[in-house]
N, C-alpha and C. Protein backbone atom coordinates (compact mmCIF):
# COMPACT_ATOMS: atom_id res chain seq x y z
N UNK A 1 262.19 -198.70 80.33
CA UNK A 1 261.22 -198.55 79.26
C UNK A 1 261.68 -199.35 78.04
N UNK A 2 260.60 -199.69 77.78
CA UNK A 2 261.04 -200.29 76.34
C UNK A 2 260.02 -200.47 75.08
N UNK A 3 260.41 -200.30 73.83
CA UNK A 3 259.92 -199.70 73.00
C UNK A 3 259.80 -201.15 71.85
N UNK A 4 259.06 -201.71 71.34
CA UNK A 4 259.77 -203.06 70.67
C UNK A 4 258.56 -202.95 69.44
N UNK A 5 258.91 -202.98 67.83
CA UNK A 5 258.20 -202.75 66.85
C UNK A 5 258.59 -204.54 66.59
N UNK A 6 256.79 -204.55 65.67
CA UNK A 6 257.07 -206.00 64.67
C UNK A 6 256.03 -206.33 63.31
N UNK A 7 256.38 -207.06 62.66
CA UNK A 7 255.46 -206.94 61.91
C UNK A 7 256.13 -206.33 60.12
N UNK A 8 257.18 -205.94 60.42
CA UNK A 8 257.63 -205.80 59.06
C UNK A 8 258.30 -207.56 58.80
N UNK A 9 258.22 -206.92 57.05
CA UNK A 9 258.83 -207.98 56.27
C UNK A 9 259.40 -207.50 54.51
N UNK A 10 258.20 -208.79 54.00
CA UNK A 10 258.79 -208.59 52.67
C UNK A 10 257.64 -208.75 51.87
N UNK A 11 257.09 -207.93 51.13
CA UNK A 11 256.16 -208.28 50.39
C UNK A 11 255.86 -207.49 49.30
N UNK A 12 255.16 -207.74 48.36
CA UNK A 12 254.97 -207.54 46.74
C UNK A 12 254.17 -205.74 47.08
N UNK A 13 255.08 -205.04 45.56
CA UNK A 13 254.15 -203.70 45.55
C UNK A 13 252.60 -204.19 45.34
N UNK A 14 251.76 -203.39 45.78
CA UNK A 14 250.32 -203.25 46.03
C UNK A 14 249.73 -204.18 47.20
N UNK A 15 251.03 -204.72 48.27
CA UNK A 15 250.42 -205.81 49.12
C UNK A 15 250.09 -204.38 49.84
N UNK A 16 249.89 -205.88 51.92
CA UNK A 16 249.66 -205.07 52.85
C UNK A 16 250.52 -205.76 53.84
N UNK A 17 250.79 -204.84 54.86
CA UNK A 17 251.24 -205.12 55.91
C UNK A 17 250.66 -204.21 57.51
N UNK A 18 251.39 -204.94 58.59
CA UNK A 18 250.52 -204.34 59.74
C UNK A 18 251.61 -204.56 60.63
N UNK A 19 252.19 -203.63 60.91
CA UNK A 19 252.99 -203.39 61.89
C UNK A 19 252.66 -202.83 63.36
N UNK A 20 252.83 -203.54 64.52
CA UNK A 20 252.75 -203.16 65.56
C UNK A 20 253.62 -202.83 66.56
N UNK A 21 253.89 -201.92 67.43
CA UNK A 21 254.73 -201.44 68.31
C UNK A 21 253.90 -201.71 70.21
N UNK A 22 254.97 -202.37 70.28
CA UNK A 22 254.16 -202.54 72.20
C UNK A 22 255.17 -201.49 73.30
N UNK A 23 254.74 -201.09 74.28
CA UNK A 23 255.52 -199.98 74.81
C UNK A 23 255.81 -201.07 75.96
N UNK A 24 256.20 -200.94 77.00
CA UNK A 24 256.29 -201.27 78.58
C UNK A 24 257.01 -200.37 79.41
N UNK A 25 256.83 -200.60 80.71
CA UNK A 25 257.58 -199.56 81.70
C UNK A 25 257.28 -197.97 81.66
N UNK A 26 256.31 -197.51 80.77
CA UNK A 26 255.76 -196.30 80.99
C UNK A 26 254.03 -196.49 80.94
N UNK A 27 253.51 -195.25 81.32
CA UNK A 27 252.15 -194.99 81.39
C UNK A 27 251.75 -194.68 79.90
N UNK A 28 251.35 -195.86 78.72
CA UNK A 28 250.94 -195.07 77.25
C UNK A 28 250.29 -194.58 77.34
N UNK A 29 249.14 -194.25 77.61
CA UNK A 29 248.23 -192.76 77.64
C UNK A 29 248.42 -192.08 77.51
N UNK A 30 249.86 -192.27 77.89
CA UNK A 30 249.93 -190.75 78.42
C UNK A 30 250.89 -190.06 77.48
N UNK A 31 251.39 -190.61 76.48
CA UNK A 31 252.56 -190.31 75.24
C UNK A 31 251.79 -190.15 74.33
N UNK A 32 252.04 -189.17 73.43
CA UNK A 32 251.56 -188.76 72.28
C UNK A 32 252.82 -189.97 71.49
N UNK A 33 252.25 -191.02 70.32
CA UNK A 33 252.86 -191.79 69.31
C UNK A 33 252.95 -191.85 68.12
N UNK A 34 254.37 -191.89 67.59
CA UNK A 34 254.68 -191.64 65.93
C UNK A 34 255.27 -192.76 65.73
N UNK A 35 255.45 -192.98 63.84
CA UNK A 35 255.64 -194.04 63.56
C UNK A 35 256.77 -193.21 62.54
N UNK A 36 257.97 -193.89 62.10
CA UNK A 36 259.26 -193.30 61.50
C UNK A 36 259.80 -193.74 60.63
N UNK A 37 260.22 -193.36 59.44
CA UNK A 37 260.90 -194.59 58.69
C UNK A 37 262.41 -193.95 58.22
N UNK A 38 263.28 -194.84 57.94
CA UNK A 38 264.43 -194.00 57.18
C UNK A 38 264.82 -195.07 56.22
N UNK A 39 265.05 -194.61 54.92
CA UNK A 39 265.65 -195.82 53.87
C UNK A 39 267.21 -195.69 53.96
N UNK A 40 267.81 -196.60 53.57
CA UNK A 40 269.09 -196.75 53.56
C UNK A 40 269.89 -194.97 52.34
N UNK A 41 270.47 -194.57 53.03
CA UNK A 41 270.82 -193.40 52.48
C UNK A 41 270.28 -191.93 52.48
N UNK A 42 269.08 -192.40 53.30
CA UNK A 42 268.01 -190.77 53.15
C UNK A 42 268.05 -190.70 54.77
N UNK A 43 267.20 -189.41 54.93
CA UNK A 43 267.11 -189.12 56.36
C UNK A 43 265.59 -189.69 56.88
N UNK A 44 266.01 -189.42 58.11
CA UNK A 44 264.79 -190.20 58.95
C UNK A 44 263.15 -189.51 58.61
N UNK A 45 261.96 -190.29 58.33
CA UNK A 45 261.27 -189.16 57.79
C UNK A 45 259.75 -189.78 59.10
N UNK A 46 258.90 -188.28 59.55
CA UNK A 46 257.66 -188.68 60.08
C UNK A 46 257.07 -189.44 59.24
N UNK A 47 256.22 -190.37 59.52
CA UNK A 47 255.07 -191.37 58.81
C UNK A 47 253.55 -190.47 58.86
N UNK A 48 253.67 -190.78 60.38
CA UNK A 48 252.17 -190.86 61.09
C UNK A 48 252.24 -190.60 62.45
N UNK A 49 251.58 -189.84 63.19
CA UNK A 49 251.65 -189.45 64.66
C UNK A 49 249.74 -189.66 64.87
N UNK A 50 250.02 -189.90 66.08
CA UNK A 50 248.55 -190.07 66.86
C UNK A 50 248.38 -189.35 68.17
N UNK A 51 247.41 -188.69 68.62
CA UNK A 51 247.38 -187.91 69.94
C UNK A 51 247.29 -189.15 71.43
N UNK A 52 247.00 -188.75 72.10
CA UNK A 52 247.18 -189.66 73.11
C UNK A 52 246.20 -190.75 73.37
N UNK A 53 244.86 -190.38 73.21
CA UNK A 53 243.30 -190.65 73.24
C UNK A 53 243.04 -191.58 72.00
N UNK A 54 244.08 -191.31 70.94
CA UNK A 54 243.78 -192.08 69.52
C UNK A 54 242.65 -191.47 68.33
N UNK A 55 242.28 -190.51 69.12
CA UNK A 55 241.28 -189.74 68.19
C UNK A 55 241.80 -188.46 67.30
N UNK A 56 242.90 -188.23 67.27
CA UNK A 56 243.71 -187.16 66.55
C UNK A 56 244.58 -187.91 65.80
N UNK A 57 244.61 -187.86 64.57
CA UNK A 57 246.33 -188.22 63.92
C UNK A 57 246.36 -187.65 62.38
N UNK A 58 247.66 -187.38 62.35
CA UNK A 58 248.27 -186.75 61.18
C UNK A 58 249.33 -187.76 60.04
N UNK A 59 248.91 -187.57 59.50
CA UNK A 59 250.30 -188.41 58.02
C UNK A 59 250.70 -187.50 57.22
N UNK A 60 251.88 -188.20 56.63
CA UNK A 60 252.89 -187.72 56.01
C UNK A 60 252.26 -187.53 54.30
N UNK A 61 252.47 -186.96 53.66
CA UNK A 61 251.95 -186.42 52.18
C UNK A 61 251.82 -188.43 51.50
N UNK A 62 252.81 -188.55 51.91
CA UNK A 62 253.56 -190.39 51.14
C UNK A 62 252.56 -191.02 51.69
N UNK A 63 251.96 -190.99 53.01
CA UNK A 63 251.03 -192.12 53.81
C UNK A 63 249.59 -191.85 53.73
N UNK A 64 249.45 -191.02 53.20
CA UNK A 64 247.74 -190.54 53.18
C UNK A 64 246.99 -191.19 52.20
N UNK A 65 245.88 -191.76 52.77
CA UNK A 65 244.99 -192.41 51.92
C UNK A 65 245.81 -194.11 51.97
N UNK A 66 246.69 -194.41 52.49
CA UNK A 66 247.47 -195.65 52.34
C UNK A 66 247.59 -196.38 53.88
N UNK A 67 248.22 -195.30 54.37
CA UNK A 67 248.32 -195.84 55.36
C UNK A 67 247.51 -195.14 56.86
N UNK A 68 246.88 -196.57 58.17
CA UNK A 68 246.58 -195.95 58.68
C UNK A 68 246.82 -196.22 60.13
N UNK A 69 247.13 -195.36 61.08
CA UNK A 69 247.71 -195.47 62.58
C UNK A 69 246.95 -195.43 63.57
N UNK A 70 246.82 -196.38 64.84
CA UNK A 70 246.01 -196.33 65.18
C UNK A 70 246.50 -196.91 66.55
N UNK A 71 246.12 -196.70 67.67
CA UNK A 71 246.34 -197.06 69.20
C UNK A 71 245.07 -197.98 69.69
N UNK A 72 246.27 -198.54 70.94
CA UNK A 72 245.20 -199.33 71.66
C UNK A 72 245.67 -199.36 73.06
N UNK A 73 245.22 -198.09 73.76
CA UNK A 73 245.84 -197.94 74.96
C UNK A 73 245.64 -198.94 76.20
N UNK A 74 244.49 -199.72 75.85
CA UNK A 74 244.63 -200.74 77.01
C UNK A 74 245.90 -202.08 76.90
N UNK A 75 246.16 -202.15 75.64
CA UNK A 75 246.96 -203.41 75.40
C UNK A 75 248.42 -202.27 75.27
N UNK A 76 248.68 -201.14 75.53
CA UNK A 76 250.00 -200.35 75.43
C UNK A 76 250.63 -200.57 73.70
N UNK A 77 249.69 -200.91 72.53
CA UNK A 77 250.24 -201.00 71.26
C UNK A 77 250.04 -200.06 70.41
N UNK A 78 250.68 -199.62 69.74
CA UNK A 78 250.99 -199.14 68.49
C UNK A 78 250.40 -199.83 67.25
N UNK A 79 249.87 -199.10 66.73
CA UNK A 79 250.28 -199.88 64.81
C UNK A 79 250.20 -198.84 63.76
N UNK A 80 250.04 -199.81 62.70
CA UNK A 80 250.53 -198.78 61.56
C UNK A 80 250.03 -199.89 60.50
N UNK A 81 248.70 -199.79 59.98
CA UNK A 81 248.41 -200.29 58.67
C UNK A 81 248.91 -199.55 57.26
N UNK A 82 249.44 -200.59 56.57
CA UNK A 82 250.26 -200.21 55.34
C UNK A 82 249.17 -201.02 54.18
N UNK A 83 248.55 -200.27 52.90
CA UNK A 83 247.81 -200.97 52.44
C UNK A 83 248.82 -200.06 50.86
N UNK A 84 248.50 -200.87 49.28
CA UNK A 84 248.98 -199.95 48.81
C UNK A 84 250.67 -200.36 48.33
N UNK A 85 251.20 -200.73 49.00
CA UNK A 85 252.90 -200.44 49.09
C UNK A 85 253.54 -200.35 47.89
N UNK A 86 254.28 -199.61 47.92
CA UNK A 86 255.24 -199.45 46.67
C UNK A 86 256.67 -199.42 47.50
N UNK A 87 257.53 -199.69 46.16
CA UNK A 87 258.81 -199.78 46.76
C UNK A 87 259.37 -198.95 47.19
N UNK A 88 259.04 -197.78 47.13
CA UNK A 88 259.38 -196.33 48.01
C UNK A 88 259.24 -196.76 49.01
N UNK A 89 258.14 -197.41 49.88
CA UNK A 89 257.86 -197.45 50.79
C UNK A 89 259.14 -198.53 52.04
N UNK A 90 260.23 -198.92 51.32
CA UNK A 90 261.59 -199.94 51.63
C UNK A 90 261.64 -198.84 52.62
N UNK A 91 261.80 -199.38 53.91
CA UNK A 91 262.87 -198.39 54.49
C UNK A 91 262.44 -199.50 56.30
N UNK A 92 263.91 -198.98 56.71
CA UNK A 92 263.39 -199.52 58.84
C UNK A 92 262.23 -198.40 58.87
N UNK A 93 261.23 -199.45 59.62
CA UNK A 93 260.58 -198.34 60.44
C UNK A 93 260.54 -198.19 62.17
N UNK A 94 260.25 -197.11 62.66
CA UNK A 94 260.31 -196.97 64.12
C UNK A 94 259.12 -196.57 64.33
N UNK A 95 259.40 -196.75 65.63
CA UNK A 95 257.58 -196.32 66.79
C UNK A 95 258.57 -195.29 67.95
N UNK A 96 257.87 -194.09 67.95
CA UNK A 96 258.49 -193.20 69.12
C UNK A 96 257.28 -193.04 70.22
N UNK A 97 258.25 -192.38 71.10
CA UNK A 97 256.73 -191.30 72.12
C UNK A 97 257.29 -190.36 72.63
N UNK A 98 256.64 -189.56 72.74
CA UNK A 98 256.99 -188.27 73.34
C UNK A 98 255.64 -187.61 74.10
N UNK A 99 256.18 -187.24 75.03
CA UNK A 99 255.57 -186.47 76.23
C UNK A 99 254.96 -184.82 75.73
N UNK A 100 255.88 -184.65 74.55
CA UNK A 100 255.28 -183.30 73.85
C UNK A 100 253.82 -182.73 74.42
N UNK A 101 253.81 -181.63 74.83
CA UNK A 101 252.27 -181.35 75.63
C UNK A 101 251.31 -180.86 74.49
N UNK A 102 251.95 -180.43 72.88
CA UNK A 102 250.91 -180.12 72.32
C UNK A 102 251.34 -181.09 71.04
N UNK A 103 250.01 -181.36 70.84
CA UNK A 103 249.87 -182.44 69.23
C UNK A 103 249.90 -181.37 68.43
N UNK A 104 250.67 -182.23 66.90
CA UNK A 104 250.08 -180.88 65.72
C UNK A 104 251.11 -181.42 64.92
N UNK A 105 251.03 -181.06 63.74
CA UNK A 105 252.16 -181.89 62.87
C UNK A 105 253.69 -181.01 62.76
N UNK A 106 253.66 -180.34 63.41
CA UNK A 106 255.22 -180.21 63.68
C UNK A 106 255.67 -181.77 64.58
N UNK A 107 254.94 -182.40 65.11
CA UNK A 107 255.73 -183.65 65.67
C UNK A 107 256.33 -184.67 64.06
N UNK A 108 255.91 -184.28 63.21
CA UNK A 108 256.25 -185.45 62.21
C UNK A 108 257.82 -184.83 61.82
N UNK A 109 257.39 -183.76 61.90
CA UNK A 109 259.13 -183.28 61.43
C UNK A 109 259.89 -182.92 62.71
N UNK A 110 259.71 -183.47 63.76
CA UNK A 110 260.68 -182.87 64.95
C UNK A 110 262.11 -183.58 65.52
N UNK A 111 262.67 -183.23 65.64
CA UNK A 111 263.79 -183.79 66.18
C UNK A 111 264.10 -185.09 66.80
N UNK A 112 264.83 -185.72 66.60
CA UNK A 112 265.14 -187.02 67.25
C UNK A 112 265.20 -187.02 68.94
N UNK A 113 265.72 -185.92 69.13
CA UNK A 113 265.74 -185.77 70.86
C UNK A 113 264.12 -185.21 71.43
N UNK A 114 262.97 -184.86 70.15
CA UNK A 114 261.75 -184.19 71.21
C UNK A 114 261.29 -185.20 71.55
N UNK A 115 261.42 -186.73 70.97
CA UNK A 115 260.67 -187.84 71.16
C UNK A 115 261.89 -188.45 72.40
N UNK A 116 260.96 -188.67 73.65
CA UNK A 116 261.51 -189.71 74.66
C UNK A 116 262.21 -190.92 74.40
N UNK A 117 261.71 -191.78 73.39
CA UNK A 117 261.45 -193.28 73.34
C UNK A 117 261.61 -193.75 72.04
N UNK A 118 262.46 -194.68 71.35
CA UNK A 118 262.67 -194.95 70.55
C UNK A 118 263.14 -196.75 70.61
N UNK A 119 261.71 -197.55 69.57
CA UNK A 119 262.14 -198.36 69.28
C UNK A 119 263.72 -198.86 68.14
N UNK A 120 263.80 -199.93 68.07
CA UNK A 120 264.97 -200.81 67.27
C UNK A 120 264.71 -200.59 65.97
N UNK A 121 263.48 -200.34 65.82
CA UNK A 121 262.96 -200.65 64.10
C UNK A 121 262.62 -202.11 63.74
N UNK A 122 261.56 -202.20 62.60
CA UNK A 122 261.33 -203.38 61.97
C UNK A 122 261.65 -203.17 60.44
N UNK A 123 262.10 -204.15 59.77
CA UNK A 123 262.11 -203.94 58.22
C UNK A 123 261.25 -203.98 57.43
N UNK A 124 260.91 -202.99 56.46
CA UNK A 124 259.95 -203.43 55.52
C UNK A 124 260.43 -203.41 54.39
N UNK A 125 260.15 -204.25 53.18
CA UNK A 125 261.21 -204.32 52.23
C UNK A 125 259.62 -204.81 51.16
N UNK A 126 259.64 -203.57 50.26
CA UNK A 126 258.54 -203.85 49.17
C UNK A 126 259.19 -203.91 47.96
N UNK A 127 258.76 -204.71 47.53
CA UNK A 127 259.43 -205.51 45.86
C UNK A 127 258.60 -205.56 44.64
N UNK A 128 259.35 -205.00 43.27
CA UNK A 128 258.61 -204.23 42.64
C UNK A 128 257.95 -205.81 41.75
């Protein structure tokens, strides 16, 4: 399996960016998908989770109204529109999946081990 995020960079507070995550070697349908970030010194924090179907998803207090997540189960991708950015928003981000049988926003705060699958991360680096 493999998990591979892209699409971060570097760009000015109030830009945008669009980050995408591609899965391979598993069935995506079939994974419920979150998106993760951690800044240098803080802990790892939920973004955004999506149900399997793409018609359910939850954000984080920081991502609402800003940012928005969204699947495309025939092409096995991930994304994560970032509109908005502020420099809070600096941090790696990740794309997970997990097999979790029930959606609900306890996945944004759950453990590093409930999620199966964990990409490398991409950087996003917003500049004030």
């Amino acid at each position: 399996v493999q998990v591979v995020e892209s699409g971060g960079g570097l760009v000015q507070a109030g830009g945008s960016l669009t980050l995408s995550c591609t899965a391979s070697g598993l069935t995506f349908e079939n994974y419920i998908m979150g998106w993760f970030r951690q800044a240098p010194g803080k802990e790892r924090e939920g973004v955004a989770i999506i149900n399997r179907s793409g018609r359910s998803t939850f954000y984080a207090d920081s991502a609402k109204g800003r940012f928005t997540i969204s699947r495309d189960n025939e092409k096995n991708t991930l994304y994560l529109k970032m509109n908005i950015l502020k420099p809070d928003d600096t941090a790696t981000y990740y794309c997970a999946a997990t097999e979790a049988a029930f959606f609900g926003t306890w996945l944004l705060r759950a453990q590093y081990t409930q999620y199966n699958y964990w990409g490398q991360g991409t950087q996003v680096t917003v500049s004030s």
